[in-house]
N, C-alpha and C. Protein backbone atom coordinates (compact mmCIF):
# COMPACT_ATOMS: atom_id res chain seq x y z
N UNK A 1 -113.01 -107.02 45.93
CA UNK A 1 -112.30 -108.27 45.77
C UNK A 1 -113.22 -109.27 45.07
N UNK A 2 -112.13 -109.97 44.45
CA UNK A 2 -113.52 -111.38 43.67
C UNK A 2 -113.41 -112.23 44.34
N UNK A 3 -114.20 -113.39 44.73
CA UNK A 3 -114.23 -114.75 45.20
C UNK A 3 -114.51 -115.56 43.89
N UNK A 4 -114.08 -116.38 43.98
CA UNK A 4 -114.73 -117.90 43.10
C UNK A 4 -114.86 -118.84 43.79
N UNK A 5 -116.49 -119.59 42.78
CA UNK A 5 -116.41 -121.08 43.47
C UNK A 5 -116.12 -121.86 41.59
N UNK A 6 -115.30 -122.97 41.94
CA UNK A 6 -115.54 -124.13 40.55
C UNK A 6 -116.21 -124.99 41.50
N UNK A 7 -117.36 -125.13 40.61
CA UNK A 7 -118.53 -126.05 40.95
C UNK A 7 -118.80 -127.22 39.67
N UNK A 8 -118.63 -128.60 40.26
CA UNK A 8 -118.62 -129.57 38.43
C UNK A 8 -119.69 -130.64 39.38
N UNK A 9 -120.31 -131.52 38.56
CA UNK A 9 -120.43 -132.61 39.15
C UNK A 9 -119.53 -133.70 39.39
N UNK A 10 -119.51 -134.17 40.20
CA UNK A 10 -118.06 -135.19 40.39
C UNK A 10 -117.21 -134.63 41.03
N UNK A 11 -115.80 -134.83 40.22
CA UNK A 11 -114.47 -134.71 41.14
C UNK A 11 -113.71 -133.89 40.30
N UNK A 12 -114.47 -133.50 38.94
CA UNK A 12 -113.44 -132.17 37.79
C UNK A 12 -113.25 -131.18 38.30
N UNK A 13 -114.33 -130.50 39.57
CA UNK A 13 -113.60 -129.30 39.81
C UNK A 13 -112.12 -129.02 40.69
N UNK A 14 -112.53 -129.95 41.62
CA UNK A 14 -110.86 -130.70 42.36
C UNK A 14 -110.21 -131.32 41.45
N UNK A 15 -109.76 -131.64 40.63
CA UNK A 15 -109.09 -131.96 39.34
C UNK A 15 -108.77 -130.63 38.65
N UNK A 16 -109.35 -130.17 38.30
CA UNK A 16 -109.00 -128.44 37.54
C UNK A 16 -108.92 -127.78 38.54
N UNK A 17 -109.01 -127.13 39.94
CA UNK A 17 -108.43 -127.15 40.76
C UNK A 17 -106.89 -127.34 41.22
N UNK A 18 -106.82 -128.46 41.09
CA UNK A 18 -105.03 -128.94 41.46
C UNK A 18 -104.22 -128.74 39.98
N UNK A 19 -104.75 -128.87 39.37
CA UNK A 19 -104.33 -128.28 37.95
C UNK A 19 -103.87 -126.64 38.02
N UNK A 20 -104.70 -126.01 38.27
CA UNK A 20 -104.69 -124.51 38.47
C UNK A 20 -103.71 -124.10 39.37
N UNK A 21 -103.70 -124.92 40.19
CA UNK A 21 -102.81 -124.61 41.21
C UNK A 21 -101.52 -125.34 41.44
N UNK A 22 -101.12 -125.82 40.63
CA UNK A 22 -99.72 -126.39 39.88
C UNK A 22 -99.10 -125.34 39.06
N UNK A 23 -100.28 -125.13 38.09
CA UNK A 23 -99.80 -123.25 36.88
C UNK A 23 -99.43 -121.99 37.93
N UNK A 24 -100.56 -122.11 38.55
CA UNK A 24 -100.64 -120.80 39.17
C UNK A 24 -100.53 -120.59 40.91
N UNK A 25 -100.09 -121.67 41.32
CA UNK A 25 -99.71 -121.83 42.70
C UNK A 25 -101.27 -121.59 43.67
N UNK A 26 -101.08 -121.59 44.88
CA UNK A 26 -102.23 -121.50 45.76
C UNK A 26 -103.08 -120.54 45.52
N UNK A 27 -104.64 -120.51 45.10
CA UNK A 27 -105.47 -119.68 44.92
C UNK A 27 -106.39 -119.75 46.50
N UNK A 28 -106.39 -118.51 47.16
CA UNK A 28 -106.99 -118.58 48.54
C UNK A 28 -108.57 -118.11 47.95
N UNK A 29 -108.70 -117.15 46.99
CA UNK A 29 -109.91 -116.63 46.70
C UNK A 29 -110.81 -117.87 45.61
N UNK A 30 -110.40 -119.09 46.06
CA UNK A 30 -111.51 -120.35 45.23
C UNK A 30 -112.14 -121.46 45.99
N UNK A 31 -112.63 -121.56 46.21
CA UNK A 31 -113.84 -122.38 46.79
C UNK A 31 -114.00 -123.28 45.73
N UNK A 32 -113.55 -124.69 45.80
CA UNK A 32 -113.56 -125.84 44.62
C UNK A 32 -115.12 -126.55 45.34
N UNK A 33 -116.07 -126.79 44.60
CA UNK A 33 -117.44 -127.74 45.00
C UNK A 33 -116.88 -129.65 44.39
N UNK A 34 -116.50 -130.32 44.41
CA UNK A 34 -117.21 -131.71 44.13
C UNK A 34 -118.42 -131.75 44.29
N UNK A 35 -119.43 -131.50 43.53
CA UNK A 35 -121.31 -131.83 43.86
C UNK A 35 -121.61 -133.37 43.58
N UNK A 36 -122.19 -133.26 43.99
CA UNK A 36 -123.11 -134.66 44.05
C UNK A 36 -122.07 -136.14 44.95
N UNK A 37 -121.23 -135.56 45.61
CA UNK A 37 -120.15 -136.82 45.91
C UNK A 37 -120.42 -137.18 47.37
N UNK A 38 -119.55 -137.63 48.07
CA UNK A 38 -119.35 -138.33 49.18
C UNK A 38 -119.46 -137.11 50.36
N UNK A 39 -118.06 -136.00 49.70
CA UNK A 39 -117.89 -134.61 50.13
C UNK A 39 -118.50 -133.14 50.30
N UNK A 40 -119.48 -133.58 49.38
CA UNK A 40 -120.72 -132.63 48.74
C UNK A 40 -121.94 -132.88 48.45
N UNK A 41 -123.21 -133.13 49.40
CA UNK A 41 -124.14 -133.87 48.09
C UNK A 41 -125.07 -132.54 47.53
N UNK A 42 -124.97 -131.91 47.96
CA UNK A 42 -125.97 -130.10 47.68
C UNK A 42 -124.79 -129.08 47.26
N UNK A 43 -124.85 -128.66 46.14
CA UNK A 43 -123.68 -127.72 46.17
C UNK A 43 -124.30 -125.99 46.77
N UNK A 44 -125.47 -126.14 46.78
CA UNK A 44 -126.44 -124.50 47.27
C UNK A 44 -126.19 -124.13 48.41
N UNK A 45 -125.71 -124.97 49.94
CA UNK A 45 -125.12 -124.60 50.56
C UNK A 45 -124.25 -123.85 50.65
N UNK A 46 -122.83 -124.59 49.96
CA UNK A 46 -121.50 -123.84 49.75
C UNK A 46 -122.12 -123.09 49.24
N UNK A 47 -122.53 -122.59 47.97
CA UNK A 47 -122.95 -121.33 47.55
C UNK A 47 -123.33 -120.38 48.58
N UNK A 48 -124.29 -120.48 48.77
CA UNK A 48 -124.77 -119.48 49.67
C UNK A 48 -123.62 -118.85 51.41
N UNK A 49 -122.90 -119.93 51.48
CA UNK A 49 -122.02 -119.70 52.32
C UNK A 49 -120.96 -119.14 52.07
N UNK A 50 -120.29 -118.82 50.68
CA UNK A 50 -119.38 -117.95 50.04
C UNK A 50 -120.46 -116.92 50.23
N UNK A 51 -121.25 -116.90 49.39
CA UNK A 51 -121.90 -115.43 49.83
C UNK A 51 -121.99 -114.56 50.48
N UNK A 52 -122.44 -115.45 51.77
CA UNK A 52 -122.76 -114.50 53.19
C UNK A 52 -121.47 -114.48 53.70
N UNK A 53 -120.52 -114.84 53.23
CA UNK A 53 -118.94 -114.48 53.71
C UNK A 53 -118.28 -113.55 53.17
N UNK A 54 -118.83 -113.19 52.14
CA UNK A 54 -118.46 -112.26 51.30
C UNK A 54 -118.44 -110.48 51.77
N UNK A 55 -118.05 -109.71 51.72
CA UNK A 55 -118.43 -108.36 51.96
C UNK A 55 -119.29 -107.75 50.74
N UNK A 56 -120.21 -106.74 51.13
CA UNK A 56 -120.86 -106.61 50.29
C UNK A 56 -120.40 -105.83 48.62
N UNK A 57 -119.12 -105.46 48.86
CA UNK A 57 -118.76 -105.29 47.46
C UNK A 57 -117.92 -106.05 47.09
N UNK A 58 -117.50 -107.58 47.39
CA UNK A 58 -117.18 -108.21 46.55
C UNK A 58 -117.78 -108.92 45.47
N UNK A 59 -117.24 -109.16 44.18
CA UNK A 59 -118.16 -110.40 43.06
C UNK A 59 -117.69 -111.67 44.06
N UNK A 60 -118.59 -112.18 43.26
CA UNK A 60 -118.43 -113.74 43.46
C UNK A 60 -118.69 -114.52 41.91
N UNK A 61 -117.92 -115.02 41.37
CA UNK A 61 -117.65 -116.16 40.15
C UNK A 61 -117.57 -116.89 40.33
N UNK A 62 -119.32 -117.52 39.78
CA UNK A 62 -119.41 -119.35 39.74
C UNK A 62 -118.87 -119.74 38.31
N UNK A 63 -118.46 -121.00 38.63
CA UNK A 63 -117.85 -121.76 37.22
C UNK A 63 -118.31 -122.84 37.28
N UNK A 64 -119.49 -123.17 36.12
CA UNK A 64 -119.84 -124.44 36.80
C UNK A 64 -119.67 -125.12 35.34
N UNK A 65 -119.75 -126.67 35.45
CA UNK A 65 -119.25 -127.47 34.06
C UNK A 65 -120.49 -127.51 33.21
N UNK A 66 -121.58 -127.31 33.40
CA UNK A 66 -122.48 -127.49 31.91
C UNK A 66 -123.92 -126.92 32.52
N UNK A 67 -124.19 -125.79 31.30
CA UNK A 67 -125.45 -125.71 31.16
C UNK A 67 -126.52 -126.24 31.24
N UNK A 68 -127.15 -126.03 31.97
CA UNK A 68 -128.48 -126.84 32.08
C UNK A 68 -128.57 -127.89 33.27
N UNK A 69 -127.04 -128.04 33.61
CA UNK A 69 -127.00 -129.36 34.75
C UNK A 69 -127.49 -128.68 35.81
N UNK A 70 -127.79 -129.45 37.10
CA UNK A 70 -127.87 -129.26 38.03
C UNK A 70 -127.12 -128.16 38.98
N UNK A 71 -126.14 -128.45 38.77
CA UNK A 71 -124.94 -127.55 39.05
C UNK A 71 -125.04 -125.92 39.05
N UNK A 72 -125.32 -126.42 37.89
CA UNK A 72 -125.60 -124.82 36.77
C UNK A 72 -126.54 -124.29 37.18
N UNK A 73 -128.39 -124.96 36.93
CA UNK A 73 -129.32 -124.40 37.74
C UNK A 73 -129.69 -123.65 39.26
N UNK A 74 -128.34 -124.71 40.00
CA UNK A 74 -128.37 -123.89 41.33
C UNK A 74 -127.84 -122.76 41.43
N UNK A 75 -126.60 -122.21 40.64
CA UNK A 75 -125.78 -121.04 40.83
C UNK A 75 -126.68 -120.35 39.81
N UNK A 76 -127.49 -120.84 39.00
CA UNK A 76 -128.02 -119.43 37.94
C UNK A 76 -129.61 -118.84 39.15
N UNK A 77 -130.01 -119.79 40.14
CA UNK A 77 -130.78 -119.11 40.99
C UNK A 77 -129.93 -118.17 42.29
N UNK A 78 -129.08 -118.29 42.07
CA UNK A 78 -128.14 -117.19 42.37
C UNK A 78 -127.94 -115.52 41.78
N UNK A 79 -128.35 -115.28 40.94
CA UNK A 79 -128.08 -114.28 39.94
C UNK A 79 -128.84 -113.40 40.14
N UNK A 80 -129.31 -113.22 40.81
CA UNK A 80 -130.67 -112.20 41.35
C UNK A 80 -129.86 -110.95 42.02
N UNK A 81 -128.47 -111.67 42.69
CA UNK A 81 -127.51 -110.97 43.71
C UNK A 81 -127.36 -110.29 42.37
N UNK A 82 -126.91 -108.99 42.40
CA UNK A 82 -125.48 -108.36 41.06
C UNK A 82 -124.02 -108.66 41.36
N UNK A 83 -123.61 -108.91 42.61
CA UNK A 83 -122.58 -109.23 42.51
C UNK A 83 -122.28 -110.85 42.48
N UNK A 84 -123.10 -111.64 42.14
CA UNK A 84 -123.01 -112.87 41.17
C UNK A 84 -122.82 -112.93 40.00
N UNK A 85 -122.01 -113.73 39.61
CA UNK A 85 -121.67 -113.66 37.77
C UNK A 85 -121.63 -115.01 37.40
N UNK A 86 -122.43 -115.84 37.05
CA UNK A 86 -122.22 -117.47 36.42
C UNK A 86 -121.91 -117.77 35.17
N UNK A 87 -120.86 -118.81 34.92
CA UNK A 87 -119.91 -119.19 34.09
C UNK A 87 -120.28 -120.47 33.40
N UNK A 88 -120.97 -120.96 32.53
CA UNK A 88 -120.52 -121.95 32.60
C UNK A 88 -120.18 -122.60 31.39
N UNK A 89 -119.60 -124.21 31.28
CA UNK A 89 -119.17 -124.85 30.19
C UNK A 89 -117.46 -124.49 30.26
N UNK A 90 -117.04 -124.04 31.83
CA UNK A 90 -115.90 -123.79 31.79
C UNK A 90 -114.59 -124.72 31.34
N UNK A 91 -113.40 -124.26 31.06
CA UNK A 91 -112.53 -124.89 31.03
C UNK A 91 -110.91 -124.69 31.96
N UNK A 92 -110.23 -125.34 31.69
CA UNK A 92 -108.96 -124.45 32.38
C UNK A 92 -108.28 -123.34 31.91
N UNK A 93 -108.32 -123.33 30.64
CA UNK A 93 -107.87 -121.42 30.47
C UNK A 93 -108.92 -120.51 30.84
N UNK A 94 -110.13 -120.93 30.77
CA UNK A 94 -110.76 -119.86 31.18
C UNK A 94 -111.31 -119.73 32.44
N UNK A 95 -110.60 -120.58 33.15
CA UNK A 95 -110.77 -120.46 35.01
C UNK A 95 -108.76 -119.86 34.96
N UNK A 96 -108.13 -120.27 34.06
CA UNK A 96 -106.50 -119.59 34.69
C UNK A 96 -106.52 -118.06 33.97
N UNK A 97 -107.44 -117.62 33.14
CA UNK A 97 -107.45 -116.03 32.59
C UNK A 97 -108.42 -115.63 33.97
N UNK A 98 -109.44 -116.54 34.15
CA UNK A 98 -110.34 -115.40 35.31
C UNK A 98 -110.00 -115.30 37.03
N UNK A 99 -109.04 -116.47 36.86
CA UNK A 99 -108.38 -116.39 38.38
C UNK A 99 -106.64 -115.78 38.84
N UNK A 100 -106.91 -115.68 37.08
CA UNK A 100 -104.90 -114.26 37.07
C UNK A 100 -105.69 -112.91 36.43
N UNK A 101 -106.67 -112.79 36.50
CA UNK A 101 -107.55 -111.53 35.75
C UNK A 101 -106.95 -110.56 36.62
N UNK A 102 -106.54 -109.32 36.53
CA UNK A 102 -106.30 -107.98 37.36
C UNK A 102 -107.81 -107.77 38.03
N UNK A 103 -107.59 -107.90 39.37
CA UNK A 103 -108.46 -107.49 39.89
C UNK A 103 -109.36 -105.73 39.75
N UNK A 104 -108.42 -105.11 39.19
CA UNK A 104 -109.28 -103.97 38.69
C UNK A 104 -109.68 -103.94 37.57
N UNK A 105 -109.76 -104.65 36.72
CA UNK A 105 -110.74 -105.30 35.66
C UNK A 105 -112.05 -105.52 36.22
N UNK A 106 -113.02 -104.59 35.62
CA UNK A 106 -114.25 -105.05 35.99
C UNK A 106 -114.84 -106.68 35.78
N UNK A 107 -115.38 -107.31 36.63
CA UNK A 107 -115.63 -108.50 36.67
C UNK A 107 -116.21 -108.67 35.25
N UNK A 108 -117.24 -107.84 35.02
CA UNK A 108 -118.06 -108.55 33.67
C UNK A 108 -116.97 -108.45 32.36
N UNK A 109 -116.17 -107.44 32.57
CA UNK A 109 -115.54 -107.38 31.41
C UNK A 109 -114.42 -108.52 31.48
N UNK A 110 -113.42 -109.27 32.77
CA UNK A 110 -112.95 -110.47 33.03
C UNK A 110 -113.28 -111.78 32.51
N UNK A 111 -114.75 -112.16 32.74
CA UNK A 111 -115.46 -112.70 32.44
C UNK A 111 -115.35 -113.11 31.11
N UNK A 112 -115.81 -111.86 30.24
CA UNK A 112 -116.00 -112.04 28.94
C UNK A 112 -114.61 -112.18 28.01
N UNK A 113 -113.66 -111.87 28.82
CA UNK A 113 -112.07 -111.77 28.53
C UNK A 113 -111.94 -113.60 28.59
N UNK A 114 -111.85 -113.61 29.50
CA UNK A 114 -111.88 -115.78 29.80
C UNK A 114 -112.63 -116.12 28.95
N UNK A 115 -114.38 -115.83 28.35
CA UNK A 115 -114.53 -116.68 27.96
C UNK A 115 -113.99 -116.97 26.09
N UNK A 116 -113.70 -115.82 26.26
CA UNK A 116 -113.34 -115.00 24.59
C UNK A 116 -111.53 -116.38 24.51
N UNK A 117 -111.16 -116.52 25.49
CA UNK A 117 -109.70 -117.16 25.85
C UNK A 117 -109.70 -118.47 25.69
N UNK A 118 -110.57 -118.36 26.11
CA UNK A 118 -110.70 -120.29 26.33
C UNK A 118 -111.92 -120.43 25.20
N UNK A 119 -112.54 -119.87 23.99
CA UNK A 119 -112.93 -120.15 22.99
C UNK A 119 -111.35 -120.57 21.77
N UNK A 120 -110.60 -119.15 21.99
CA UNK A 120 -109.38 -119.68 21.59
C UNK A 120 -108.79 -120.56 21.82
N UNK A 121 -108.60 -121.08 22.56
CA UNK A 121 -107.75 -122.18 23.14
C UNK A 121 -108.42 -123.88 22.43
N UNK A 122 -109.89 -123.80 22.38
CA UNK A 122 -110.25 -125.07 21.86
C UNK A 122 -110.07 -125.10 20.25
N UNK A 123 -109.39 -125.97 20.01
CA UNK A 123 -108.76 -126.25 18.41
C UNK A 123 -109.19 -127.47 18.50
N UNK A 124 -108.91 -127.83 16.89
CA UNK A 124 -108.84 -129.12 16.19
C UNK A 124 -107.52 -129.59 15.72
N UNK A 125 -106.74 -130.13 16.81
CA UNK A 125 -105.11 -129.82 16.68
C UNK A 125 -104.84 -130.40 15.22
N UNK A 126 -105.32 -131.59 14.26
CA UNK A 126 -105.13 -132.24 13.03
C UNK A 126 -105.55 -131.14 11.83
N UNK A 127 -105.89 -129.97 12.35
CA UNK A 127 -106.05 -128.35 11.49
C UNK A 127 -104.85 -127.90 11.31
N UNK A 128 -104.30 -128.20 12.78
CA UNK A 128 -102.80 -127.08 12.91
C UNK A 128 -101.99 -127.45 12.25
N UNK A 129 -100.86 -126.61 11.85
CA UNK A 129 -99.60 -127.13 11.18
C UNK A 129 -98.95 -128.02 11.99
N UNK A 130 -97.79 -128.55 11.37
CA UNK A 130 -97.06 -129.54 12.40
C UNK A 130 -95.65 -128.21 12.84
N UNK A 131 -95.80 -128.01 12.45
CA UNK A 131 -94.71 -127.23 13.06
C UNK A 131 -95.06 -125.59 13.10
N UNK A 132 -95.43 -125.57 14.40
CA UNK A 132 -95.76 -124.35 14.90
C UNK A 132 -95.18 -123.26 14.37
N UNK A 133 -93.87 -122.73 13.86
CA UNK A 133 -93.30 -121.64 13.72
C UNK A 133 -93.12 -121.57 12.00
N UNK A 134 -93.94 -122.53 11.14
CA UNK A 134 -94.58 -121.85 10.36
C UNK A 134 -95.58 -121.15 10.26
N UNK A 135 -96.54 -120.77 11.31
CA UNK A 135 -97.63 -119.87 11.29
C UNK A 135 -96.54 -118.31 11.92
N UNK A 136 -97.36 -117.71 11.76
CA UNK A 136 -96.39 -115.93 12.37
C UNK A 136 -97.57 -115.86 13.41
N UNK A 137 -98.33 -116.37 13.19
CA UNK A 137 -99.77 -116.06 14.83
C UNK A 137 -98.81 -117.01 16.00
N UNK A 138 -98.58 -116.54 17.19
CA UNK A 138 -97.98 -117.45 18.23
C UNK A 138 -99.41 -117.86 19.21
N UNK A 139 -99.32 -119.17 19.64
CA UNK A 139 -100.27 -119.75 20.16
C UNK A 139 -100.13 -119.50 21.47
């Protein structure tokens, strides 16, 4: 089984969160972090507490909002586990491809499926045509 945590600083991951779960209804396998807030001030806790909750052959997928942040640094000292996989610079397609991913999809290959998804997904909409159904590519 996979677990996820979305881990952001602030309040984006509860924000993409309730987002996600408007598209895609109640996700039981996500663990949302707010770090640094009122609700959260250490996100390495929660981490480590998905973990040890975990059975030992489940993944666990961090999603955290930016490289290099804080955020990020704590879940990439995570990675030592193999069944850790860290994400980051996420967005919402590529937390709604990795949290509707077929669970018998190997995680790494999921992973790289989302992030390949949500590279697509970021446009320069003043590129696009104005009217979609002159292109034959469907978006």
């Amino acid at each position: 089984m996979r677990k996820y945590i979305l881990a952001t600083h602030g309040k984006m991951a509860g924000g993409m969160q309730s987002t996600l779960e408007m598209i895609a209804g109640e996700q039981e396998n996500l663990t949302c972090i707010n770090a640094y807030t009122d609700e959260c001030k250490d996100p390495m806790p929660v981490f480590q507490k998905v973990i040890a909750d975990c059975k030992p052959e489940d993944d666990i997928v961090i999603m955290t909002d930016l490289l290099g942040g804080s955020v990020n640094n704590n879940a990439m000292a995570l990675i030592e586990n193999d069944h850790v996989h860290v994400v980051t610079g996420i967005n919402l397609p590529a937390i709604i491809s990795l949290v509707m991913s077929d669970e018998e999809t190997p995680t790494v290959e999921a992973v790289k499926e989302a992030i390949e998804s949500a590279r697509e997904m970021l446009q320069y909409c003043n590129e696009l045509p104005l009217n979609p159904q002159e292109e034959e590519e469907d978006f």
